[in-house]
Protein backbone atom coordinates (compact mmCIF):
# COMPACT_ATOMS: atom_id res chain seq x y z
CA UNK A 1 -28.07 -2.11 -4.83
CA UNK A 2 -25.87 1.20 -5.23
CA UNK A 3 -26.78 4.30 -3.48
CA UNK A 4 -25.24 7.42 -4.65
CA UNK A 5 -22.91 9.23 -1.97
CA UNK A 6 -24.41 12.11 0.40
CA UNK A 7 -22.16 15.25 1.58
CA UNK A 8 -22.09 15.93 4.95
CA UNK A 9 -23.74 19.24 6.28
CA UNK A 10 -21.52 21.33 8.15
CA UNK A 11 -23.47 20.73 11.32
CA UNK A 12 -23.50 16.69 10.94
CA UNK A 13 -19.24 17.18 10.65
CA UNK A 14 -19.56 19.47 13.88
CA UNK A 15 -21.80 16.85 15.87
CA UNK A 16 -19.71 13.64 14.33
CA UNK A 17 -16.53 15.42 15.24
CA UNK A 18 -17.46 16.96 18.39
CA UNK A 19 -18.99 13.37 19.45
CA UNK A 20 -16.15 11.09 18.21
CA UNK A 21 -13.79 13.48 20.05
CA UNK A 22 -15.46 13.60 23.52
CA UNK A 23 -16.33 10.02 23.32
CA UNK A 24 -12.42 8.95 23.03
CA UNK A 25 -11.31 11.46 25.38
CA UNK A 26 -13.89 9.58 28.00
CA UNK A 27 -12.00 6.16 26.52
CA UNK A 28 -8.20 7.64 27.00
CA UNK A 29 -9.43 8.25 30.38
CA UNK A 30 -11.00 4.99 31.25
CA UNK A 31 -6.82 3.90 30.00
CA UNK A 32 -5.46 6.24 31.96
CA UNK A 33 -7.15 4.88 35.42
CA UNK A 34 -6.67 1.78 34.54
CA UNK A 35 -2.90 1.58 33.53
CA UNK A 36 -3.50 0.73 30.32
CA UNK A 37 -1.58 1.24 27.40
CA UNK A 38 -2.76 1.67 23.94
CA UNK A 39 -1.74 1.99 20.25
CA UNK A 40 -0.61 4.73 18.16
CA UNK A 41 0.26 8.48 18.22
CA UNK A 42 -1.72 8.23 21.80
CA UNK A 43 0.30 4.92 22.73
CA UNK A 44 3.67 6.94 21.99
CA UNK A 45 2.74 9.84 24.00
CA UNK A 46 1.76 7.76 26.83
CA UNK A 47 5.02 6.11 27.22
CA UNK A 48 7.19 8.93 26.69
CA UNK A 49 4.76 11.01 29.10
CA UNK A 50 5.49 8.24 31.60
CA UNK A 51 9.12 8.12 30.76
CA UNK A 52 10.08 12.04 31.25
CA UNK A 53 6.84 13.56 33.13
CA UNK A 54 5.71 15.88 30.73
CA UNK A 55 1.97 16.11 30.15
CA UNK A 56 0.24 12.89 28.05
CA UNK A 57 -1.68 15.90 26.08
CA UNK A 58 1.20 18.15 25.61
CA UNK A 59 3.46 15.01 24.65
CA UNK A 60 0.50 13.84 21.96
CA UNK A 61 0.54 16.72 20.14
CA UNK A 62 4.23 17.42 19.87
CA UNK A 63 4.10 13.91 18.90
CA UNK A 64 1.50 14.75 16.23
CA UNK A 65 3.32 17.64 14.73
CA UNK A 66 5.51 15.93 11.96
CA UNK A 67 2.61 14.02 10.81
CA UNK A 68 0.62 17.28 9.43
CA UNK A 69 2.71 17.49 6.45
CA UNK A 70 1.95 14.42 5.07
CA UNK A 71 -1.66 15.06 5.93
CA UNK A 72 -2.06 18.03 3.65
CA UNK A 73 0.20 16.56 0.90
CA UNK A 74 -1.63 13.49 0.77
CA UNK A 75 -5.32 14.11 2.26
CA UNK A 76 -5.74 17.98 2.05
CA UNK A 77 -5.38 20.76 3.93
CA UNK A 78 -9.31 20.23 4.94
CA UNK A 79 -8.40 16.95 6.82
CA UNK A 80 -5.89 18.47 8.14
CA UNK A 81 -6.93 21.69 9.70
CA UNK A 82 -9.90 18.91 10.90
CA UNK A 83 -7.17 16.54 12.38
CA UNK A 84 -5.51 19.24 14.19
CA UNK A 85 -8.43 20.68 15.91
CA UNK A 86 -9.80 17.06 16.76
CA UNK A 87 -6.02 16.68 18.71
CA UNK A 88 -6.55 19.68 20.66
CA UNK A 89 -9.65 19.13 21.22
CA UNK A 90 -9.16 15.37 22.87
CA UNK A 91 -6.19 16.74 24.20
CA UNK A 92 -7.65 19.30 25.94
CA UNK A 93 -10.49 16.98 27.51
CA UNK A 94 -8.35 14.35 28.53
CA UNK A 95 -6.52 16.71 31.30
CA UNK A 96 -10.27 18.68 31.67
CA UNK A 97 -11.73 15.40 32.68
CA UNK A 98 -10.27 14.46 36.05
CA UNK A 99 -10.91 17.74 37.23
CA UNK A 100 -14.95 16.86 37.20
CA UNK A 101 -14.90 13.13 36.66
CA UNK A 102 -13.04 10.68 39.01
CA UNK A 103 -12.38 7.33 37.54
CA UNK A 104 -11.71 4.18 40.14
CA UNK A 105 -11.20 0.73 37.80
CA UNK A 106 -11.24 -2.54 40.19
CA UNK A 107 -10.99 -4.69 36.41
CA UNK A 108 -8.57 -3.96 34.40
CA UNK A 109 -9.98 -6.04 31.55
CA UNK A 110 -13.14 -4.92 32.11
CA UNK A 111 -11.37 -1.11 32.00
CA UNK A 112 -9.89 -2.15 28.79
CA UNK A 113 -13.25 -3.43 26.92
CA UNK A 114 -15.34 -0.38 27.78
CA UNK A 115 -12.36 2.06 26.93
CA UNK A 116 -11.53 0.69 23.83
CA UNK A 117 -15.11 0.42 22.37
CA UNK A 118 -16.08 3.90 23.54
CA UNK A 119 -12.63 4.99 21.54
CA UNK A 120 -13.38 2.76 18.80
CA UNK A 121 -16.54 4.12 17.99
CA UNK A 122 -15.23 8.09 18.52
CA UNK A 123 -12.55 7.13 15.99
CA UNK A 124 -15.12 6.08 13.68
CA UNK A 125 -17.18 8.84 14.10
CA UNK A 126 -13.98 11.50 13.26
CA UNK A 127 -13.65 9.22 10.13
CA UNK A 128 -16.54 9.52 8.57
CA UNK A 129 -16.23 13.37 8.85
CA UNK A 130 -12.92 13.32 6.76
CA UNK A 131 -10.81 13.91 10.22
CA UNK A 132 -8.29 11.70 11.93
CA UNK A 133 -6.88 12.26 15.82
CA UNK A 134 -3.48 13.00 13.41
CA UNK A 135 -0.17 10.33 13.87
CA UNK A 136 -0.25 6.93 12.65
CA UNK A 137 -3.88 7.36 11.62
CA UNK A 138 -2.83 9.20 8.69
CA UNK A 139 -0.55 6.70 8.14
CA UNK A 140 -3.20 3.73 7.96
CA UNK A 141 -5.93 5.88 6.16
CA UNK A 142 -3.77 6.97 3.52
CA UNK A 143 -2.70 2.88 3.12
CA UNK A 144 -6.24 2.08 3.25
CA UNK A 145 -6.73 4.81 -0.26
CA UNK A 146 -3.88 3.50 -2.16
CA UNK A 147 -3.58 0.02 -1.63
CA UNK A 148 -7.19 -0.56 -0.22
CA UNK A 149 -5.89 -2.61 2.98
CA UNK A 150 -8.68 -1.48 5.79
CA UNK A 151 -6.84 1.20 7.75
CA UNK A 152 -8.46 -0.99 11.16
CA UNK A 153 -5.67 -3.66 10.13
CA UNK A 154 -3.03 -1.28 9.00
CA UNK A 155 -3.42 0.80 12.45
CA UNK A 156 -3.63 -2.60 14.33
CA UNK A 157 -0.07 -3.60 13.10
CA UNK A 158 1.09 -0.30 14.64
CA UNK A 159 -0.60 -0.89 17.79
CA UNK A 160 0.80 -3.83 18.28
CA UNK A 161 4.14 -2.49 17.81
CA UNK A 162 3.93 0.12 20.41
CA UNK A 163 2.13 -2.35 22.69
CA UNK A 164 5.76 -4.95 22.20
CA UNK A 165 8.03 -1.48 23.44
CA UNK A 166 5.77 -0.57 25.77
CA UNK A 167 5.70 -3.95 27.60
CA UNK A 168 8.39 -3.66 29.87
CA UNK A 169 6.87 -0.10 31.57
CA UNK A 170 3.30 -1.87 31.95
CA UNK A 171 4.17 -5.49 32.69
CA UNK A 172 2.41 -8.74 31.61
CA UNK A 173 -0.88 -8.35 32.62
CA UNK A 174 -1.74 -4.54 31.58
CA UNK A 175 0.06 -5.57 28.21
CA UNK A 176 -2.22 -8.42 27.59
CA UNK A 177 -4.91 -6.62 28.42
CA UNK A 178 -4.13 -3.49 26.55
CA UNK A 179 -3.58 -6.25 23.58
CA UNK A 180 -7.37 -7.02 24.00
CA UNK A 181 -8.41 -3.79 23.84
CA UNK A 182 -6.83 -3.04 20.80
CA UNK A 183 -7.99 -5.59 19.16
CA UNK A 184 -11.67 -4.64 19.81
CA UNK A 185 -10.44 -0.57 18.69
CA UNK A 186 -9.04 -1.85 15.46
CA UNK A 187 -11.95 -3.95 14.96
CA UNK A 188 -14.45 -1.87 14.76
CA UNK A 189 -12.53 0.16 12.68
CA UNK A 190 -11.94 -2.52 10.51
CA UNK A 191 -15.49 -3.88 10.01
CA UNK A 192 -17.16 -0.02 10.32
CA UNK A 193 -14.81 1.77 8.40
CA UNK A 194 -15.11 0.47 4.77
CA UNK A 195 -15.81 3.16 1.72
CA UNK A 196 -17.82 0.17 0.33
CA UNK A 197 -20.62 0.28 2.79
CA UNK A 198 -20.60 3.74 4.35
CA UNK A 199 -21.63 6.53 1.51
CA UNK A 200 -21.53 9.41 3.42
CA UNK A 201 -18.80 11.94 2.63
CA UNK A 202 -17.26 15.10 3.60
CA UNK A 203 -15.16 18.31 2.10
């Protein structure tokens, strides 16, 4: 059975963005108390954050920058403008949140599960409403159009790699369990995320 494709009201983009955003800001947190590390533009940020002090927001979107020019040449200036308030936005958040919400994680892999779904599903969410949290996302979403390789297995590659240079600043055990966590984010990316099933779209 086909169904034809639906546009997005502007108020179902503001809800799925607004949601998807808050919901992996709550997930970067539950990392960020539990010394996790995770994939991506994000994963970057956090280790050069840890490396030279700065900020993890500030670093993300300095880090996010160079990737806005491929955005608009490849996905519109739309996605874009939508990517770039989404980064603020988490951004912004992630350093709100501690301020009101105090995080204390006695299980790391327990810390990793919960953060990564929450984040998973947030990413999802900013898909659907033609957005991206900017970096390697792009990247993967852009593969995921031309080649049609599910951007979940194209971003998990990434992840992976930034897991491997981040091992020696988190150590054995907050790799391995960053490792799982990723693997839940990028799979329910990978099984959600899929232009065949899903018909809504946005401008």
């Amino acid at each position: 059975m086909t169904m034809e494709s639906r546009q997005h009201t502007w108020y179902e983009d503001f809800f799925g963005l607004a949601t998807g955003s808050i919901l992996i800001a709550i997930g970067i947190g539950f990392m960020q108390a539990g010394g996790l590390l995770t994939g991506g533009a994000v994963g970057v940020a956090q280790l050069l954050a840890k490396a030279s002090g700065i900020s993890l927001s500030l670093m993300y979107v300095m880090i996010s920058i160079p990737f806005f020019g491929l955005a608009i040449w490849k996905k519109g200036l739309s996605f874009a403008t939508r990517s770039f308030v989404n980064i603020v936005f988490v951004s912004y958040l992630v350093d709100l949140f501690p301020r009101f919400v105090h995080m204390t994680v006695s299980n790391q892999l327990a810390a990793a599960v919960i953060a990564n779904t929450l984040a998973g599903i947030g990413v999802l969410a900013v898909f659907r409403h033609n957005s991206s949290l900017g970096g390697f996302q792009v990247v993967a979403l852009i593969v995921q159009e031309k080649l049609k390789i599910q951007a979940g297995y194209i971003q998990a590659l990434i992840d992976v790699a930034v897991l491997a240079f981040g091992f020696s600043a988190y150590g054995l055990t907050a790799t391995l369990h960053s490792l799982i966590g990723v693997i839940i984010f990028n799979g329910i990316l990978a099984l959600n995320h899929r232009p065949d099933l899903y018909i809504g779209r946005s401008n």
